[in-house]
N, C-alpha and C. Protein backbone atom coordinates (compact mmCIF):
# COMPACT_ATOMS: atom_id res chain seq x y z
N UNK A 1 -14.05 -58.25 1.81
CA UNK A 1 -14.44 -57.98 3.17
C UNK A 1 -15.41 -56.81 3.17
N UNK A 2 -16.32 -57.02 3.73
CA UNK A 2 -17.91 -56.11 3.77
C UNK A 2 -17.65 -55.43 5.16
N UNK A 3 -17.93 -54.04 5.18
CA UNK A 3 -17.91 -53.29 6.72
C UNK A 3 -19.59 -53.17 6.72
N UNK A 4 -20.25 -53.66 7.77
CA UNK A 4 -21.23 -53.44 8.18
C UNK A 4 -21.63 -52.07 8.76
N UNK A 5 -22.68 -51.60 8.49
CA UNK A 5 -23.44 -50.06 8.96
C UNK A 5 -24.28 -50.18 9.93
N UNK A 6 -24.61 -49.78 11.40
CA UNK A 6 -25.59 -49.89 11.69
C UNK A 6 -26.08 -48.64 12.05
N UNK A 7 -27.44 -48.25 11.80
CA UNK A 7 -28.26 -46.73 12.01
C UNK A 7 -27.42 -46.08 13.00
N UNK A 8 -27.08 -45.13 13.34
CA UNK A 8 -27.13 -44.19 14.77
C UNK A 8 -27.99 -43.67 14.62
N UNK A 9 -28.66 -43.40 16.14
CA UNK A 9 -29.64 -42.91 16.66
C UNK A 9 -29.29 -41.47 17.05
N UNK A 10 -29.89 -40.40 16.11
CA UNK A 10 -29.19 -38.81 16.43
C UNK A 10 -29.74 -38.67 18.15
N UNK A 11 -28.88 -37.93 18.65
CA UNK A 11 -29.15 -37.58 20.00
C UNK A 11 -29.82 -36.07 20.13
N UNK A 12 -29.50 -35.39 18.90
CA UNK A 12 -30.65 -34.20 18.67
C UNK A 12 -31.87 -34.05 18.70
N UNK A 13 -32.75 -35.60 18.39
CA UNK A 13 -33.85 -35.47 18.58
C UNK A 13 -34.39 -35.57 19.90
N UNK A 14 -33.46 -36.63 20.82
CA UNK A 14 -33.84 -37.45 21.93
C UNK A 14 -34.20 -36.48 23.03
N UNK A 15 -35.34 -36.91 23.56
CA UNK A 15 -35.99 -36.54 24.57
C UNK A 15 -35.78 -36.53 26.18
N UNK A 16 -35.55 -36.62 27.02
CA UNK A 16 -35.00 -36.87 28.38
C UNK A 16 -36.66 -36.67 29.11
N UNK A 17 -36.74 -37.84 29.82
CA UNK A 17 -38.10 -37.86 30.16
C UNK A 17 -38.07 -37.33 31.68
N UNK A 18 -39.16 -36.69 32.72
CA UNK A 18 -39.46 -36.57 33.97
C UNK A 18 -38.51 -37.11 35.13
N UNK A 19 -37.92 -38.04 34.96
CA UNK A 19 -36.86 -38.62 36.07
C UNK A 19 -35.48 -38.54 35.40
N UNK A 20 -35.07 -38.68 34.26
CA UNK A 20 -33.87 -37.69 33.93
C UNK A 20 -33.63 -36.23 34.27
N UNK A 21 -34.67 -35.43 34.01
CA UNK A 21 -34.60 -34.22 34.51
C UNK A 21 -34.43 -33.86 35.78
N UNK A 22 -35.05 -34.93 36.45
CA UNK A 22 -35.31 -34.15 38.21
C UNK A 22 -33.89 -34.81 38.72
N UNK A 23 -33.63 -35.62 37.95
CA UNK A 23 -32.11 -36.21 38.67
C UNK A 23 -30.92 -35.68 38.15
N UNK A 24 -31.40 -34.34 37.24
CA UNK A 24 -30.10 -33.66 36.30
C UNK A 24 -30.41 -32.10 37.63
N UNK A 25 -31.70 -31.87 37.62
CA UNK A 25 -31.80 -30.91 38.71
C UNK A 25 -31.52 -31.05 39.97
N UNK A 26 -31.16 -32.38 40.80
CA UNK A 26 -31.07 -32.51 41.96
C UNK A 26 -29.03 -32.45 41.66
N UNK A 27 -28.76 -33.25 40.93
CA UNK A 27 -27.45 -32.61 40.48
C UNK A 27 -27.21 -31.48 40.43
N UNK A 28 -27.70 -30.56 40.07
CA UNK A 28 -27.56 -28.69 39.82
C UNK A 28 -27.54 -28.59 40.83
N UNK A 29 -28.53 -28.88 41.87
CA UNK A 29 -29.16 -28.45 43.51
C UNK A 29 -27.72 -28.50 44.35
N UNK A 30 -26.93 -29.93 44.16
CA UNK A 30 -25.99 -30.11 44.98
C UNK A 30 -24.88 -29.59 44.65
N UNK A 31 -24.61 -29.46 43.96
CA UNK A 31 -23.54 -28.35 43.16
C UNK A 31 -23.52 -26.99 43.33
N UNK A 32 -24.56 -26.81 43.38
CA UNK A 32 -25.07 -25.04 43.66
C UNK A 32 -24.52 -24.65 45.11
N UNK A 33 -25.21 -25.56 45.98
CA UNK A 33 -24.89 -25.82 47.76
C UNK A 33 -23.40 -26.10 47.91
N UNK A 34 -23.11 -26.93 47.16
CA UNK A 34 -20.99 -27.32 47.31
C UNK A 34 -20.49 -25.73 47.24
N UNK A 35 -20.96 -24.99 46.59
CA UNK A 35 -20.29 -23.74 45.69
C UNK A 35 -20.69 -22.67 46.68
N UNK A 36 -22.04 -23.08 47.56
CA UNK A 36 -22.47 -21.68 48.29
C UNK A 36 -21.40 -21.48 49.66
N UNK A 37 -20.90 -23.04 50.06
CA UNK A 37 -20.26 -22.65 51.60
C UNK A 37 -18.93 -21.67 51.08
N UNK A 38 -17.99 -21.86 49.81
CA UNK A 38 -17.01 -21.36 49.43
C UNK A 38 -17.01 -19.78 49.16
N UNK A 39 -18.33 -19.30 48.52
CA UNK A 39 -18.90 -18.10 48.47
C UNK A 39 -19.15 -17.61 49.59
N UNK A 40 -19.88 -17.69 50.70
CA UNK A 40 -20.00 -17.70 51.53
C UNK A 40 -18.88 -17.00 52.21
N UNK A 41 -18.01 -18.15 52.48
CA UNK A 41 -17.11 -17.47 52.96
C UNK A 41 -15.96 -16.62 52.42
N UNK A 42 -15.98 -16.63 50.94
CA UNK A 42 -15.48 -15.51 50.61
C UNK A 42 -16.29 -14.11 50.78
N UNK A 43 -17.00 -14.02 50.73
CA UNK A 43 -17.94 -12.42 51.19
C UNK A 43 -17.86 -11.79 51.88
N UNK A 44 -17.84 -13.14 53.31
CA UNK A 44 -17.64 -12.78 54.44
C UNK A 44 -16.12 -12.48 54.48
N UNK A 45 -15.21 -12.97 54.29
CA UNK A 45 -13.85 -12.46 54.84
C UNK A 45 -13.48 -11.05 53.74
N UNK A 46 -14.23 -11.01 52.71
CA UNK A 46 -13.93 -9.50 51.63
C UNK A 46 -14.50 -8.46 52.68
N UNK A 47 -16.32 -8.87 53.41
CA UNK A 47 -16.53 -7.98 54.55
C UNK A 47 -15.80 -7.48 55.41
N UNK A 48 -15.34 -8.51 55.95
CA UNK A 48 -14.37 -8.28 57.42
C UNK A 48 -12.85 -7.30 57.16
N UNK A 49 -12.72 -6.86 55.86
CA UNK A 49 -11.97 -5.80 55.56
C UNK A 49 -10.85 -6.74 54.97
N UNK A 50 -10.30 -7.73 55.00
CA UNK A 50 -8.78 -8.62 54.59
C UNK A 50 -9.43 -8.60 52.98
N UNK A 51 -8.43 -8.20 52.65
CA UNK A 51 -8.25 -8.60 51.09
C UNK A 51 -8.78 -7.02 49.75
N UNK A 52 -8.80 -6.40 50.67
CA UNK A 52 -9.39 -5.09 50.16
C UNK A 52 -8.21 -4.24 48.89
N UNK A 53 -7.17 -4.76 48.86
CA UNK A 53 -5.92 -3.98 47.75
C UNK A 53 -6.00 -4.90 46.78
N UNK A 54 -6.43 -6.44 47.00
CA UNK A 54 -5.96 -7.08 46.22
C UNK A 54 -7.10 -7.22 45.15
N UNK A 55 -6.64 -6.66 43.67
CA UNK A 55 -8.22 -6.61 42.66
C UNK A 55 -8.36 -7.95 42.38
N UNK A 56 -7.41 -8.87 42.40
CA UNK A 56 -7.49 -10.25 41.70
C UNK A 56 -8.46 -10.89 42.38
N UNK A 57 -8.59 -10.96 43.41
CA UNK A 57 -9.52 -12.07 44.51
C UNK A 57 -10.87 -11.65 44.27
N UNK A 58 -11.16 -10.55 42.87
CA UNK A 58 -12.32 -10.05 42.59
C UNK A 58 -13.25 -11.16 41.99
N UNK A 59 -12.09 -11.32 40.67
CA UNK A 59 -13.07 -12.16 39.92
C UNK A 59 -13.36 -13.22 40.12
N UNK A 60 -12.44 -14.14 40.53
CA UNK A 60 -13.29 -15.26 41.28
C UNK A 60 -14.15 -15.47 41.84
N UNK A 61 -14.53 -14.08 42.83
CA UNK A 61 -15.64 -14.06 43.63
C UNK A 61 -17.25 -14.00 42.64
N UNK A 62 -16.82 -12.65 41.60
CA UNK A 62 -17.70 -13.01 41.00
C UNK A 62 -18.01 -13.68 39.82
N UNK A 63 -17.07 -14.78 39.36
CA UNK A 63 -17.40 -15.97 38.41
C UNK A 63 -17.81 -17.54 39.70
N UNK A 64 -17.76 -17.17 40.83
CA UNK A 64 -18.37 -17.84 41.72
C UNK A 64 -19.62 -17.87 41.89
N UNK A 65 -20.24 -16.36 41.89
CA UNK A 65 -21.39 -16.15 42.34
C UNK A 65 -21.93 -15.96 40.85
N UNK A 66 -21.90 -16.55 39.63
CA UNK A 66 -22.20 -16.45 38.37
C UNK A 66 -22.59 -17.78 37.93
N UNK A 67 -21.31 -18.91 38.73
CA UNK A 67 -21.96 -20.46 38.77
C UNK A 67 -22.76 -20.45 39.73
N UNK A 68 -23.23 -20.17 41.12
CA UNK A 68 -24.04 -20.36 41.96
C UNK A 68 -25.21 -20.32 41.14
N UNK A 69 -25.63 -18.89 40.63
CA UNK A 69 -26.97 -18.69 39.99
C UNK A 69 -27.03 -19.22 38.64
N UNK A 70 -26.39 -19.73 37.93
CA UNK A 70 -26.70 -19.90 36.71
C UNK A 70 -26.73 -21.55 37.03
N UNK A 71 -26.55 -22.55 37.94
CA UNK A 71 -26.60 -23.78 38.18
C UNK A 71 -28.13 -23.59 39.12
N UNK A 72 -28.19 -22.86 39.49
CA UNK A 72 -29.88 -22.65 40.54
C UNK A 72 -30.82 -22.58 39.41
N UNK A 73 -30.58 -21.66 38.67
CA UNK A 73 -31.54 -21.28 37.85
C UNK A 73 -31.34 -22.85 36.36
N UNK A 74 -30.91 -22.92 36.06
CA UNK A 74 -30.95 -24.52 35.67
C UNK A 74 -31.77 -25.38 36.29
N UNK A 75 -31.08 -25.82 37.42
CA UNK A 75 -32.06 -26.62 38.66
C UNK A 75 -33.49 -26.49 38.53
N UNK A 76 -33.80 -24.92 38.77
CA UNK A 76 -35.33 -24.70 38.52
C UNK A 76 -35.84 -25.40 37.22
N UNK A 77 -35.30 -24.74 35.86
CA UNK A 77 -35.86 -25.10 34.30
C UNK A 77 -36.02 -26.17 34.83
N UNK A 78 -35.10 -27.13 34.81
CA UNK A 78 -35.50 -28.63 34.94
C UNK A 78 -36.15 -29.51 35.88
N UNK A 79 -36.41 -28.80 36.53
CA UNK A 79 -37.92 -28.98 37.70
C UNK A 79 -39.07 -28.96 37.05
N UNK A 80 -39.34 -27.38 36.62
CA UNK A 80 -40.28 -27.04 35.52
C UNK A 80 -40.41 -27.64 34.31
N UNK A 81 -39.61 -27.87 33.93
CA UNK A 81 -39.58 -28.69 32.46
C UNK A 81 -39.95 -30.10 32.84
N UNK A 82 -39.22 -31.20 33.71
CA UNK A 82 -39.95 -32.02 34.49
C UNK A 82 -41.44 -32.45 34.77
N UNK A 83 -41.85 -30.99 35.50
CA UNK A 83 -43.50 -31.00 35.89
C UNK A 83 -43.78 -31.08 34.88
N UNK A 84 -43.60 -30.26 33.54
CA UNK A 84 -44.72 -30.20 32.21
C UNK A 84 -44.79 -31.12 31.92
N UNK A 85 -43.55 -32.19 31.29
CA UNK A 85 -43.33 -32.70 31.04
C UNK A 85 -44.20 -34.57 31.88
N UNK A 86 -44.35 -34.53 32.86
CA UNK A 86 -45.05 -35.30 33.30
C UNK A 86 -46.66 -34.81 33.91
N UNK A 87 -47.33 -33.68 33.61
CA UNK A 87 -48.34 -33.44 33.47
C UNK A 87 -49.18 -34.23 31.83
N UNK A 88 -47.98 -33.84 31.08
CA UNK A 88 -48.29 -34.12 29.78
C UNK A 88 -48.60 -35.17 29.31
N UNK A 89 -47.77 -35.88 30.17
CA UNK A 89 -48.05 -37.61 30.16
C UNK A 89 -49.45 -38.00 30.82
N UNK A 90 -49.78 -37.32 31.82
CA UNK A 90 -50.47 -38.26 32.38
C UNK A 90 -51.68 -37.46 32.25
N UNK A 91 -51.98 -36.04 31.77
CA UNK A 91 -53.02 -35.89 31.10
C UNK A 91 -53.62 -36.50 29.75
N UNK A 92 -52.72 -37.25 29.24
CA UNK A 92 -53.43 -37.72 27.44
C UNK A 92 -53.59 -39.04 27.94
């Protein structure tokens, strides 16, 4: 009995073209916005004085506001990376 091989295709090399990207960034986009109403209103009620003894309700707030920006700023790269990326094409 013979086990057959067939190639894999490494995924290290593979490329993600102009509409993968903008649809991996519009993903980031909505994720970012899900995450801002929750932030949001945590700020606001840390403002309004409630919750001021308690240190714990800290970090959440700010590993909240750590995914907000680090999923925005993603969003962008892959906007940008996107545009080059289909400039590139359609300049050659």
């Amino acid at each position: 009995m013979s086990v057959h091989s067939r190639p894999v295709r490494s995924l290290a090399n593979a490329r993600l073209g102009p509409v993968e990207l903008i649809t991996g960034g519009l993903l980031l986009t909505a994720a970012a916005l899900g995450m801002l109403g929750p932030l949001i209103a945590a700020l606001l009620i840390r403002r309004s004085g409630a919750g001021r003894t308690d240190a714990m309700a800290t970090a959440p707030v700010i590993l909240l506001t750590l995914a907000v920006a680090l999923a925005i700023t993603a969003a962008l790269a892959m906007f940008a990376i996107a545009r080059r990326r289909s400039s590139d094409k359609g300049g050659s």
